[in-house]
C-alpha atoms as a PDB file:
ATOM      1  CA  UNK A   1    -112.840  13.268 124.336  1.00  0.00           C
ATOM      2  CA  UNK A   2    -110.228  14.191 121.817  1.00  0.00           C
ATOM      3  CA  UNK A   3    -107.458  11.557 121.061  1.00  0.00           C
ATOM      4  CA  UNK A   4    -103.727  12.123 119.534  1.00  0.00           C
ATOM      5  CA  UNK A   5    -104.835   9.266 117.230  1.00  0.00           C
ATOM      6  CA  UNK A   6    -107.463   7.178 115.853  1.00  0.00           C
ATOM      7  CA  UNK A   7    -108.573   3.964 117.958  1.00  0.00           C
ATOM      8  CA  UNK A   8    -110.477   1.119 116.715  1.00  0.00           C
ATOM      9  CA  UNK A   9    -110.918  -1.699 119.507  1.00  0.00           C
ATOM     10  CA  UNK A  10    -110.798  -5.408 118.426  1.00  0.00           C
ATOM     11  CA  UNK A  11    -112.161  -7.903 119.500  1.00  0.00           C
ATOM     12  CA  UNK A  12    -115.878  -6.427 121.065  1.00  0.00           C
ATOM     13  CA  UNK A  13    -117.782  -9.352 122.557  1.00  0.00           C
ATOM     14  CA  UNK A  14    -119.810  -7.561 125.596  1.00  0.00           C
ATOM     15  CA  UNK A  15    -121.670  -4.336 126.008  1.00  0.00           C
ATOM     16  CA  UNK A  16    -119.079  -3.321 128.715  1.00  0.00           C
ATOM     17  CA  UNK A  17    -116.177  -2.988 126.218  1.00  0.00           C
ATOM     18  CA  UNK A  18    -118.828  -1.705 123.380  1.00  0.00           C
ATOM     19  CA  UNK A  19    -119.898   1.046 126.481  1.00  0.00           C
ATOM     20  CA  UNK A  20    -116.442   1.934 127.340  1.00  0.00           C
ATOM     21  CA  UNK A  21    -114.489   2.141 124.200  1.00  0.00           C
ATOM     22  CA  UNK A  22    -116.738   4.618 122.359  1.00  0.00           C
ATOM     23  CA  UNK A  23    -117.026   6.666 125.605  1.00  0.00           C
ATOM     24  CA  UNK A  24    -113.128   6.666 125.756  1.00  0.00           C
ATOM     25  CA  UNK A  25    -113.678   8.255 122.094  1.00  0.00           C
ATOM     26  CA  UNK A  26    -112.867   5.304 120.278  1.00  0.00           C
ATOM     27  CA  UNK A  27    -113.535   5.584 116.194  1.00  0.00           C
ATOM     28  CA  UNK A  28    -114.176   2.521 116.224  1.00  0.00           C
ATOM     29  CA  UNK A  29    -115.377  -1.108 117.421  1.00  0.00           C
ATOM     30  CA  UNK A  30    -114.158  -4.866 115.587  1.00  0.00           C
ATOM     31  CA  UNK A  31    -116.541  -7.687 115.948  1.00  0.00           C
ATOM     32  CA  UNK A  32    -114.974 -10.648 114.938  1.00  0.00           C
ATOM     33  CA  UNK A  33    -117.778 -12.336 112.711  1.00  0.00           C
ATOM     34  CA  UNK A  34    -116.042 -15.524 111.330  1.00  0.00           C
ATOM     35  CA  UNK A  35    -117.318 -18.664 113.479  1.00  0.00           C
ATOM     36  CA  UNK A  36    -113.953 -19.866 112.434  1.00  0.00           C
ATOM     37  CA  UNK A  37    -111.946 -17.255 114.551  1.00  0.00           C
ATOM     38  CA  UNK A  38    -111.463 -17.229 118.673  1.00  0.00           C
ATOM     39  CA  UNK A  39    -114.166 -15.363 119.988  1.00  0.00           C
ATOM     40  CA  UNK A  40    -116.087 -14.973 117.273  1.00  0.00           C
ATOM     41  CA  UNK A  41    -119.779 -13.504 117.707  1.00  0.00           C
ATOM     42  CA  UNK A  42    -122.753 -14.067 115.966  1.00  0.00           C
ATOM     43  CA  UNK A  43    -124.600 -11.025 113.728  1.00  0.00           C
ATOM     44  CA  UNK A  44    -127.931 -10.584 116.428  1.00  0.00           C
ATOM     45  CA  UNK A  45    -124.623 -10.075 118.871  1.00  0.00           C
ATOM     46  CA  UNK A  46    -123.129  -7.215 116.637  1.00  0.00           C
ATOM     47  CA  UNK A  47    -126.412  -5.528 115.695  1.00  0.00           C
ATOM     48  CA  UNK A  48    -127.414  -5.789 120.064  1.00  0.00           C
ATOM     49  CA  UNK A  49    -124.336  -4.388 121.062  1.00  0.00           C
ATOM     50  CA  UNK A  50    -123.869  -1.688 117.902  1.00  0.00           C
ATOM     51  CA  UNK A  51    -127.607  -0.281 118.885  1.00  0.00           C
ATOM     52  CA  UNK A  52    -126.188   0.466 122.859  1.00  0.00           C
ATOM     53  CA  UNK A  53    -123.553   3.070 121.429  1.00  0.00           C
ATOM     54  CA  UNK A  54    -123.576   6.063 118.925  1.00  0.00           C
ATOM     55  CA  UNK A  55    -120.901   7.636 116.947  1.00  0.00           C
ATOM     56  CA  UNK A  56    -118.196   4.626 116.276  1.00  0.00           C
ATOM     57  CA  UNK A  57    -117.925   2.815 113.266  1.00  0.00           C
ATOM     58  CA  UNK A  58    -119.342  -0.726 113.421  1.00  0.00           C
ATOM     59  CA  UNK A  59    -116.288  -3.150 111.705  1.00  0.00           C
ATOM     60  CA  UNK A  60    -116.811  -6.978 111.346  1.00  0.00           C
ATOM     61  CA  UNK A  61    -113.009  -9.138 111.298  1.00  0.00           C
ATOM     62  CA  UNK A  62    -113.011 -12.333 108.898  1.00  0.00           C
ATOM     63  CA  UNK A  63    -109.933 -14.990 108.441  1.00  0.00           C
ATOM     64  CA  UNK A  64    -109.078 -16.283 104.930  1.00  0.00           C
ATOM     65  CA  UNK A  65    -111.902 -19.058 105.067  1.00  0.00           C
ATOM     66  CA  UNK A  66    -114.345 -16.800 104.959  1.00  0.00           C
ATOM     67  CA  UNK A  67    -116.414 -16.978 101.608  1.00  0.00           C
ATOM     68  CA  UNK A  68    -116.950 -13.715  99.910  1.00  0.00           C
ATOM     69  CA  UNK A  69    -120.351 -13.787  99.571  1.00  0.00           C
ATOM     70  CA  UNK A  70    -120.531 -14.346 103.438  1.00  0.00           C
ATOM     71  CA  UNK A  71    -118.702 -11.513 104.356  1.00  0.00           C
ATOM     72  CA  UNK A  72    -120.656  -9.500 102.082  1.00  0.00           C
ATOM     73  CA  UNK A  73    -123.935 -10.713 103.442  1.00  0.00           C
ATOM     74  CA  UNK A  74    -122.486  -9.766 106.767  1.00  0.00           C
ATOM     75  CA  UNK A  75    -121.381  -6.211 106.156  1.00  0.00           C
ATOM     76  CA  UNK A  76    -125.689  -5.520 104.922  1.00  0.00           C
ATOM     77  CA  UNK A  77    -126.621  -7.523 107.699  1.00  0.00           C
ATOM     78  CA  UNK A  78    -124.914  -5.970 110.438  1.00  0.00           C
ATOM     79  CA  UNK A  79    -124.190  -2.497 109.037  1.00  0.00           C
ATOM     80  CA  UNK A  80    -120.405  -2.597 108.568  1.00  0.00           C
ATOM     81  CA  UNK A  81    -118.456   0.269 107.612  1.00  0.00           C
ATOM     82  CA  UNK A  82    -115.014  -1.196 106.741  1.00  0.00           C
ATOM     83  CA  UNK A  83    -113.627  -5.061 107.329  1.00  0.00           C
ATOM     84  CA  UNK A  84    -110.328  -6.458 108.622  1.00  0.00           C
ATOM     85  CA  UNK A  85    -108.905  -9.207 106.584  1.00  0.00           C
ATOM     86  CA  UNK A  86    -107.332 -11.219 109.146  1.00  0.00           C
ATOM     87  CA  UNK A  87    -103.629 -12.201 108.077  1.00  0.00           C
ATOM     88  CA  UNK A  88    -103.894 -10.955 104.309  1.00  0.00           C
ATOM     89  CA  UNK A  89    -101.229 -13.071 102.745  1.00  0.00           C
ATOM     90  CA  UNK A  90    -103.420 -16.385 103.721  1.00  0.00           C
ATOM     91  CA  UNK A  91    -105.663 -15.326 101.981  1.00  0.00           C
ATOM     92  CA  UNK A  92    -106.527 -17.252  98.439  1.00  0.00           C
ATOM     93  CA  UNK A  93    -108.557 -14.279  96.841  1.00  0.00           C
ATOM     94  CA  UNK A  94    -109.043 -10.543  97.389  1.00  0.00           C
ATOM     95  CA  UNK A  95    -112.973 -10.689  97.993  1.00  0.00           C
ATOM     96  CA  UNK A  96    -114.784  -7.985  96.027  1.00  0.00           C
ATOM     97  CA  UNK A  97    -116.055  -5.840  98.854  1.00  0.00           C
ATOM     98  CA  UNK A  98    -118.277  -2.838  98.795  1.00  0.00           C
ATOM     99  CA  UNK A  99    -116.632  -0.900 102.129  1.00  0.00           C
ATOM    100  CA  UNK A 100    -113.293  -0.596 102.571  1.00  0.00           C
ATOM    101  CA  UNK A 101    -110.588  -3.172 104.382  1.00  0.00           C
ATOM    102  CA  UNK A 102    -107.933  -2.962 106.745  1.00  0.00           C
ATOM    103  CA  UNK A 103    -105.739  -5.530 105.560  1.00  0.00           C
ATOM    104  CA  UNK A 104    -103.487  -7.474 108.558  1.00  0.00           C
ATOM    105  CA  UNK A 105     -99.946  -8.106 106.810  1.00  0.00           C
ATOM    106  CA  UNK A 106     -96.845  -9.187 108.584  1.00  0.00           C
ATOM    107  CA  UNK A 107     -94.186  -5.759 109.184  1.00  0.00           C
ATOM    108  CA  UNK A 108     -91.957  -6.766 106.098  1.00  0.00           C
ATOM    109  CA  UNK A 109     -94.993  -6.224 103.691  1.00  0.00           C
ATOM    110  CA  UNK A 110     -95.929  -2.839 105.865  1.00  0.00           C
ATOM    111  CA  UNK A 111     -92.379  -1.362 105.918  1.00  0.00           C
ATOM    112  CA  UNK A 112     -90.995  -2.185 102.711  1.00  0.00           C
ATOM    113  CA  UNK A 113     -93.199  -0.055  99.596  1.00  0.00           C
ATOM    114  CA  UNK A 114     -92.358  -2.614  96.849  1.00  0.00           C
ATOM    115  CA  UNK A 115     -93.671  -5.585  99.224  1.00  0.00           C
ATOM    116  CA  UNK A 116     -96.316  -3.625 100.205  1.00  0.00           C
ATOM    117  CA  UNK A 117     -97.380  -3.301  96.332  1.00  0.00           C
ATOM    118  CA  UNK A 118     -96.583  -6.512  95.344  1.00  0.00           C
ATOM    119  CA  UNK A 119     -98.989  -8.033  98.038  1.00  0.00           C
ATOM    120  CA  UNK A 120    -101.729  -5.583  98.074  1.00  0.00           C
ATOM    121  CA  UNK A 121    -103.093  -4.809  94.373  1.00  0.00           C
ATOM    122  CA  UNK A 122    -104.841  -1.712  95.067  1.00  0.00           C
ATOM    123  CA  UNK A 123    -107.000  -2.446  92.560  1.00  0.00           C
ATOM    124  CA  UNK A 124    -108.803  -5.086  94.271  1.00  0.00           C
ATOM    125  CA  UNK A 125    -109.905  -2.912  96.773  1.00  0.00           C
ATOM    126  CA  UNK A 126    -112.104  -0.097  95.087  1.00  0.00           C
ATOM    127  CA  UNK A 127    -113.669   1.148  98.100  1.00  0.00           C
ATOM    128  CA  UNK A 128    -110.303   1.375  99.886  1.00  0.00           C
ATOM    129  CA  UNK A 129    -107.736  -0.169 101.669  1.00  0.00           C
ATOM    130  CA  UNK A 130    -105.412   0.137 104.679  1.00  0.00           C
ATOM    131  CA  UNK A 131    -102.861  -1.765 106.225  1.00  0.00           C
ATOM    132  CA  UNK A 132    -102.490  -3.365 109.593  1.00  0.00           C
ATOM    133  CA  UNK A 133     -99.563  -4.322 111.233  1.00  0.00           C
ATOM    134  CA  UNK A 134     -97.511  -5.446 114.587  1.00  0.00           C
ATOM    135  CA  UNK A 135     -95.930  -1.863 116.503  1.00  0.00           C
ATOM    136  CA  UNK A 136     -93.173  -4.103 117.062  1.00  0.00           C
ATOM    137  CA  UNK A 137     -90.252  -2.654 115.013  1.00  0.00           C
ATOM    138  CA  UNK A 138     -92.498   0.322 113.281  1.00  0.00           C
ATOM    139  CA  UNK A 139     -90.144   2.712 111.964  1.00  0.00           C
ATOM    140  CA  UNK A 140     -90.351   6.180 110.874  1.00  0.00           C
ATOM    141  CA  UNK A 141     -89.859   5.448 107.479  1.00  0.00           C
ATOM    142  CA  UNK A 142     -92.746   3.792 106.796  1.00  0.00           C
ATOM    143  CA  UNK A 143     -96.269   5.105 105.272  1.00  0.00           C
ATOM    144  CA  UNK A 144     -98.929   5.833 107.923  1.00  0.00           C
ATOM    145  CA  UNK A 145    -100.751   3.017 108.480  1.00  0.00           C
ATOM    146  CA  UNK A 146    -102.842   1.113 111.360  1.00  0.00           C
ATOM    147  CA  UNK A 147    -100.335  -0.723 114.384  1.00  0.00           C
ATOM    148  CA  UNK A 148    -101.883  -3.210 116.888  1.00  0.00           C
ATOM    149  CA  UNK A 149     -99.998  -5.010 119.710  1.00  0.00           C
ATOM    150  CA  UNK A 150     -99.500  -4.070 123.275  1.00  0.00           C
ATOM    151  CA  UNK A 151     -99.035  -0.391 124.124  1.00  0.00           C
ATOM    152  CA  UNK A 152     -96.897   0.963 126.689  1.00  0.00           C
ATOM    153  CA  UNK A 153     -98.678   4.270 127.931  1.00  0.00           C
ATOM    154  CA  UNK A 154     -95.260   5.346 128.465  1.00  0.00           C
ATOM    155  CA  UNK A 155     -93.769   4.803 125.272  1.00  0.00           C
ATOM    156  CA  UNK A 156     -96.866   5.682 123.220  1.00  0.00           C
ATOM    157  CA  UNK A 157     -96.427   9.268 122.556  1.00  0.00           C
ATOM    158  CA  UNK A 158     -92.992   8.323 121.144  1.00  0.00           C
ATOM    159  CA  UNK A 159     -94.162   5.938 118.931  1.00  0.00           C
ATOM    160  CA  UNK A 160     -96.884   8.049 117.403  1.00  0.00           C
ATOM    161  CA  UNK A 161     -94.733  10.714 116.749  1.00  0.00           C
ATOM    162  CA  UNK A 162     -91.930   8.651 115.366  1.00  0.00           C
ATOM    163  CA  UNK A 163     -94.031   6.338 112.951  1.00  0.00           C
ATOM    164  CA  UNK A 164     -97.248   8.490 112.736  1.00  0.00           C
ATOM    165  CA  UNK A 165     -99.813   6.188 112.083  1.00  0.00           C
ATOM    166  CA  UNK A 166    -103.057   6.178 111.019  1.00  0.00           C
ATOM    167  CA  UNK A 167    -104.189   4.975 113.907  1.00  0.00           C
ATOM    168  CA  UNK A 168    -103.542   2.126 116.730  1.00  0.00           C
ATOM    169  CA  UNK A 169    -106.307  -0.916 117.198  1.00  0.00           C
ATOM    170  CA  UNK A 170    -106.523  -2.093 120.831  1.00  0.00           C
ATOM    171  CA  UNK A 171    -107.799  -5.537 121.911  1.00  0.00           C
ATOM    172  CA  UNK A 172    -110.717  -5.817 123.802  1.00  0.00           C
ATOM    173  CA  UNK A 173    -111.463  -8.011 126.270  1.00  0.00           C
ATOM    174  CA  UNK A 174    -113.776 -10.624 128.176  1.00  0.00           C
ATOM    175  CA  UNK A 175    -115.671  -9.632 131.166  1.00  0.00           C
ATOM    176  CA  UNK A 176    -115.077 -10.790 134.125  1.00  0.00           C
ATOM    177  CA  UNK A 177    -118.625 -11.466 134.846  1.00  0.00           C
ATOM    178  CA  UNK A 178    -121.332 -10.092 133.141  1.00  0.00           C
ATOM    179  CA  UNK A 179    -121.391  -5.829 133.747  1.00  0.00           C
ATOM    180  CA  UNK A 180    -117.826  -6.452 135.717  1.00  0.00           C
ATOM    181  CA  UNK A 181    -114.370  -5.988 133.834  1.00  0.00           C
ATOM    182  CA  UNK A 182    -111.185  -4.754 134.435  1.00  0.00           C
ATOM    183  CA  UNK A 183    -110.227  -1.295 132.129  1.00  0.00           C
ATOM    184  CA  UNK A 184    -107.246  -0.400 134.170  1.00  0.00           C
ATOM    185  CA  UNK A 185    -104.714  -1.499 131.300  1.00  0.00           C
ATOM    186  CA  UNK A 186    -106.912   0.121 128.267  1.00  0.00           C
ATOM    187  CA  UNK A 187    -107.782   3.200 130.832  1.00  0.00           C
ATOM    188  CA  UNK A 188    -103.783   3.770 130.830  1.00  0.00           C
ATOM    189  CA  UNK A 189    -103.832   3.463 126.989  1.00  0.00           C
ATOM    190  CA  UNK A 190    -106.579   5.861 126.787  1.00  0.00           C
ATOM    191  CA  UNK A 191    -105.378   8.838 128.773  1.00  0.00           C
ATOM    192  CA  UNK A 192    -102.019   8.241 127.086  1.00  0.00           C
ATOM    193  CA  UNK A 193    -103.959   9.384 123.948  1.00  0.00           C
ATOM    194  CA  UNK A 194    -105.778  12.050 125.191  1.00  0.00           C
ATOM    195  CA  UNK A 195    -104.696  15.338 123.589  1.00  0.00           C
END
């Protein structure tokens, strides 16, 4: 299934949103592997689910407590193709990485080109970096770049052609009971997208 966009899903914890998203043609799926983070997973988790689906990118989320050399072990470990630094301005030190990041930062530091510089030396990030920001108050004067938040289906084709971004990252969900959950809101989001 074609898409207007690219979608990346966050927040993967079951195989029914791991199922669903990458047969909705999602690009890709966020595990959030920092114990220190709400509904965080654990690797076995990440490599289980990442083995019941084929053709999304497998993308592990950290916070700013995270050492370095964790993270790193994690992305061998479980495969990772890219990392999102959860809110990048708390963190003390870039963390030399060896796949590229999508970097959380408030809307100010998205927006604005000499905030955005200033906070993101794009030398620290030799494999790549992106930003990722609130769709609350995107504008179309701002680079392409990643938006998260809550989508109206309604709204959404506006949006993407006003800001054009590089993409939009949905938030997965907890099932209801194991095999059971409730798309109906992320179905909506989907066929918005579909080209």
């Amino acid at each position: 299934m074609a898409l207007l966009t690219s979608v990346l899903v966050r927040g993967i914890n079951n195989l029914s949103d791991a199922r669903y998203c990458a047969g909705m043609g999602a690009d890709g799926l966020i595990f959030t592997l920092d114990p220190a983070l709400p509904g965080a997973v654990d690797a076995a988790t990440v490599k289980e689910l990442a083995g019941w689906v084929s053709g999304v990118e497998i993308i592990g989320e950290f916070g700013s407590t995270m050492p370095a050399s964790e993270i790193n072990r994690l992305i061998e470990e479980c495969n990772l193709t890219r990392v999102l630094l959860r809110d990048f301005a708390a963190w003390p030190a870039v963390p030399p990485l060896a796949v590229p990041a999508l970097l959380e930062v408030s809307p100010l530091v998205a927006f604005d080109a000499e905030e955005s510089a200033h906070a993101v030396p794009a030398t620290a990030f030799p494999a790549g970096y992106a930003l990722l920001t609130s769709a609350e108050g995107a504008d179309s004067t701002a680079a392409p770049l990643w938006l998260n938040g809550s989508f109206s289906p309604d709204t959404l084709p506006t949006l993407l052609a006003t800001v054009q971004p590089a993409g939009l990252v949905l938030e997965g969900g907890n099932e209801i009971k194991p095999g059971l959950r409730d798309f109906s809101e992320m179905e909506a989001v989907f066929e918005a997208l579909e080209e």
